[in-house]
N, C-alpha and C. Protein backbone atom coordinates (compact mmCIF):
# COMPACT_ATOMS: atom_id res chain seq x y z
N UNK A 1 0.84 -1.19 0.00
CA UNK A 1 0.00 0.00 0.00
C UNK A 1 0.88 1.25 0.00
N UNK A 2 0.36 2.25 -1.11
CA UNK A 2 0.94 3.43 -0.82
C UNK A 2 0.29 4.34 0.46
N UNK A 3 1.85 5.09 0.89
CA UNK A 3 1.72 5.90 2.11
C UNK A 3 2.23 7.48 1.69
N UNK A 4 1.37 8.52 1.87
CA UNK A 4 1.72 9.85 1.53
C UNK A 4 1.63 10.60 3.20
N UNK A 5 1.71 11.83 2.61
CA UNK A 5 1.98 12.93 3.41
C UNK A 5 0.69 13.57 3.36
N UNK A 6 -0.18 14.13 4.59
CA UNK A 6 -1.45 15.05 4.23
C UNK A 6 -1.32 15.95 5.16
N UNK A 7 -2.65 16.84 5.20
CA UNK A 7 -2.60 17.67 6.22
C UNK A 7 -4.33 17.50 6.93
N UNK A 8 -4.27 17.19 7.89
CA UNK A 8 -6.04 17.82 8.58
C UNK A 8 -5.91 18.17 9.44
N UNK A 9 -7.13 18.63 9.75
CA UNK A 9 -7.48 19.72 10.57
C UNK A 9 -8.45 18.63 11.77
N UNK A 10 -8.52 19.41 12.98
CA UNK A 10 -9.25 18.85 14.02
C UNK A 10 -10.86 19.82 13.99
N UNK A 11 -11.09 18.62 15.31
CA UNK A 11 -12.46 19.67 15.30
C UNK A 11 -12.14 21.48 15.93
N UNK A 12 -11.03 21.96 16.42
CA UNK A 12 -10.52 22.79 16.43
C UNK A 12 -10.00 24.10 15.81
N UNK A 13 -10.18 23.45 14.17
CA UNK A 13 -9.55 23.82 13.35
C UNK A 13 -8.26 24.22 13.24
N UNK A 14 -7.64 23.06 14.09
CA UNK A 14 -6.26 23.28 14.07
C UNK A 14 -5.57 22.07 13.06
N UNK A 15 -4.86 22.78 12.30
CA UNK A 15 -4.06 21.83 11.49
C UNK A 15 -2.88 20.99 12.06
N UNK A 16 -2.80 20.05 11.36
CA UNK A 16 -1.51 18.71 11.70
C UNK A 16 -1.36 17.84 10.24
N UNK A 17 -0.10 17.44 10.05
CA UNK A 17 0.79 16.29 9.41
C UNK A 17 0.52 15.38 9.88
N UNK A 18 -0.07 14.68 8.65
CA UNK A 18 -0.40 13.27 9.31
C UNK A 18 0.19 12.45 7.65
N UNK A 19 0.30 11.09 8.25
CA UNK A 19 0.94 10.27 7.55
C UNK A 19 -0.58 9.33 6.65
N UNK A 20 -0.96 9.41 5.41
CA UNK A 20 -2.14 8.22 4.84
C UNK A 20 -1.73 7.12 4.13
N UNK A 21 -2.14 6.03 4.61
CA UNK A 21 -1.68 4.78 4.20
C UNK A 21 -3.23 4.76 2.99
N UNK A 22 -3.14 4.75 1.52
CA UNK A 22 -4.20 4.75 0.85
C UNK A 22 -4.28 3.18 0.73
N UNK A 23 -5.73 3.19 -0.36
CA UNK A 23 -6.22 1.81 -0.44
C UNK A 23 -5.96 1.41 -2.13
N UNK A 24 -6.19 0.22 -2.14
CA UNK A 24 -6.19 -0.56 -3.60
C UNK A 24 -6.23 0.49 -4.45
N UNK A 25 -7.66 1.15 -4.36
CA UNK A 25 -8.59 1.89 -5.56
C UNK A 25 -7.65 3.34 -5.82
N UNK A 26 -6.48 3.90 -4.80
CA UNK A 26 -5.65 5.16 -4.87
C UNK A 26 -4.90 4.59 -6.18
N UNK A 27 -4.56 3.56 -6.44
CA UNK A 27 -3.47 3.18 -7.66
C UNK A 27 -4.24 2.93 -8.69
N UNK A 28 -5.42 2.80 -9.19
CA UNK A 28 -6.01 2.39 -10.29
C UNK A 28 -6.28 2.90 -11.11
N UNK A 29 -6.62 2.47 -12.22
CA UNK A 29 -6.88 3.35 -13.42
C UNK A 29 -7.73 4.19 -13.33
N UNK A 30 -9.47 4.00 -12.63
CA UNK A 30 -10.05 5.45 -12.54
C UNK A 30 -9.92 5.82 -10.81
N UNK A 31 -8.72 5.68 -10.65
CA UNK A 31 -8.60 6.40 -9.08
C UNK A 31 -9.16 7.77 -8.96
N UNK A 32 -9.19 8.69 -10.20
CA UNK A 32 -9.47 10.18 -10.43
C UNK A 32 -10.94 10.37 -10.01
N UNK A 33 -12.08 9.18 -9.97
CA UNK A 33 -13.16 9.71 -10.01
C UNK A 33 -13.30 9.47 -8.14
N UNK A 34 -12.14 9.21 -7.15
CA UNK A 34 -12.65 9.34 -5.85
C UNK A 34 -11.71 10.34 -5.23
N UNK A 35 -12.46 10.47 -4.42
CA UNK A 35 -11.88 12.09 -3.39
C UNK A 35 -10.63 11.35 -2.65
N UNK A 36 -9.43 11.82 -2.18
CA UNK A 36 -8.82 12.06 -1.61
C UNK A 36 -9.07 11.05 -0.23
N UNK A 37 -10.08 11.74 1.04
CA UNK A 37 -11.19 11.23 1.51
C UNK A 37 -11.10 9.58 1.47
N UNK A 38 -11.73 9.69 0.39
CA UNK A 38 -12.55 7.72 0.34
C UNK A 38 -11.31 7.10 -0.07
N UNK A 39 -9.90 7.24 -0.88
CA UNK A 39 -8.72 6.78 -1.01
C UNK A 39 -8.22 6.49 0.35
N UNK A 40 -8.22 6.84 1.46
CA UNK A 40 -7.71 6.69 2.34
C UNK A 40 -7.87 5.45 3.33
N UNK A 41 -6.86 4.85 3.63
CA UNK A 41 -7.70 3.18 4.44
C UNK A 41 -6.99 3.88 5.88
N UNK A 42 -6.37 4.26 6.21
CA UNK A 42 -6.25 5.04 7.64
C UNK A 42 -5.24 6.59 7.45
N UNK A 43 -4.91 6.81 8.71
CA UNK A 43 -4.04 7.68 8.87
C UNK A 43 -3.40 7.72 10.22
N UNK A 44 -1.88 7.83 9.97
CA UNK A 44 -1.13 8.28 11.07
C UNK A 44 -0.62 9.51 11.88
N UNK A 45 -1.13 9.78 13.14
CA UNK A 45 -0.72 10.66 13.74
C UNK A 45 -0.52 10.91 14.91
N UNK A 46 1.01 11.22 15.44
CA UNK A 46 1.45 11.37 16.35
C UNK A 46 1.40 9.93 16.89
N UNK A 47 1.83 9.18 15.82
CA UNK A 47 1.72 7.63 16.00
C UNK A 47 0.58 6.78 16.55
N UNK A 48 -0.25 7.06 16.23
CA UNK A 48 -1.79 6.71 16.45
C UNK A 48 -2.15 6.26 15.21
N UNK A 49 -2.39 4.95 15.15
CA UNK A 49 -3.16 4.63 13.70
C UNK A 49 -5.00 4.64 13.51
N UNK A 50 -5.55 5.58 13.35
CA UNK A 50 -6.78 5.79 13.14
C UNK A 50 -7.66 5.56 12.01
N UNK A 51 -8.56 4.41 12.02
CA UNK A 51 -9.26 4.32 10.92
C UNK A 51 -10.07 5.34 10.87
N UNK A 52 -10.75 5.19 9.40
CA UNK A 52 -12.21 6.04 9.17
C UNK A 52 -13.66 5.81 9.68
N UNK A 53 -14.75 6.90 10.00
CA UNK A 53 -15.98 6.26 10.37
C UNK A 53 -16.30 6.62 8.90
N UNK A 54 -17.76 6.24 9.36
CA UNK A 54 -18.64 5.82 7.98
C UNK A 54 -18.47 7.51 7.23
N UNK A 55 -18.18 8.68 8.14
CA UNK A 55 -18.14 9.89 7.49
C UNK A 55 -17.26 10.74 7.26
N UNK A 56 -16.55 9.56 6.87
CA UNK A 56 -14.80 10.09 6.26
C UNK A 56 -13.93 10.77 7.44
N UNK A 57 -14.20 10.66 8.83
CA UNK A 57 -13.51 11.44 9.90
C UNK A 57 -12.76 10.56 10.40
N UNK A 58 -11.60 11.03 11.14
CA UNK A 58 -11.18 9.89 11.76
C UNK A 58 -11.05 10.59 13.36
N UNK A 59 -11.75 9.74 14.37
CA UNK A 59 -11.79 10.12 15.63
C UNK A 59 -10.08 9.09 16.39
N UNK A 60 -9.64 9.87 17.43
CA UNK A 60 -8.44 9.53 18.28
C UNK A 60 -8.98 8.94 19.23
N UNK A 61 -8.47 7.87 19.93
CA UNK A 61 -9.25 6.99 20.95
C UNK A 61 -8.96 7.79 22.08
N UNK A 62 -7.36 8.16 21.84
CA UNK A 62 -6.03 8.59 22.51
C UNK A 62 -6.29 10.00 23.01
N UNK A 63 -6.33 11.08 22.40
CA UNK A 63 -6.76 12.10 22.43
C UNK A 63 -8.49 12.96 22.02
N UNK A 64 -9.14 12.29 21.98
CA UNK A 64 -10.68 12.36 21.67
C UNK A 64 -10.42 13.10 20.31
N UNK A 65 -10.09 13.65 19.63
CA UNK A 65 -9.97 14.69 18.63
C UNK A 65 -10.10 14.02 17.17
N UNK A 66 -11.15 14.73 16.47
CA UNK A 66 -11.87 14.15 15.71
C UNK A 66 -10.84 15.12 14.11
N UNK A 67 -10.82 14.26 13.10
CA UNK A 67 -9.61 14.97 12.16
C UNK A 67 -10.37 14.37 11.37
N UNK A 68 -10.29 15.73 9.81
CA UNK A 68 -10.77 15.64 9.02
C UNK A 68 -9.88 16.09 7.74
N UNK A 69 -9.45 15.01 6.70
CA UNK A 69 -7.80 15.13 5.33
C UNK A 69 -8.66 16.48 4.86
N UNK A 70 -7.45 16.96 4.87
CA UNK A 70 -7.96 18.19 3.62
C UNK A 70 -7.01 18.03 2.39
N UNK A 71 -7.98 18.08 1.25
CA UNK A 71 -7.91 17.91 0.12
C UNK A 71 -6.27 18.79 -0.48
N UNK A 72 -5.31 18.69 -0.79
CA UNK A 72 -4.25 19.75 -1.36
C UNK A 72 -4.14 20.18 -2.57
């Protein structure tokens, strides 16, 4: 799986570097027709591996703080 570099924001609107491990569908031929978002099978931060809920957010177990990829 490819792993990039992103940026989101909390419910704070405070921004952070976070690390996205994407899925199958990020490498494929019509990867173009999905968001950023739905490419994503988790994300790392501050060494916390956080999946997605059903609404593209990813909540911290660790720190309650709810993070949302912004698109670059």
């Amino acid at each position: 799986m490819k792993t990039i570099h992103i940026q989101v924001k909390d419910q704070f609107d405070v921004y952070h570097l976070a690390k996205a491990v994407l899925k199958q569908i990020a490498e494929g031929e019509k990867s173009e027709q999905y968001s950023l978002e739905q490419k994503v099978d988790f994300i790392e931060i501050y060494g916390e591996q956080i999946l997605p809920s059903t609404e593209l957010l990813f909540q911290s177990e660790e720190t309650c703080k709810i993070y949302k990829v912004i698109e670059s």
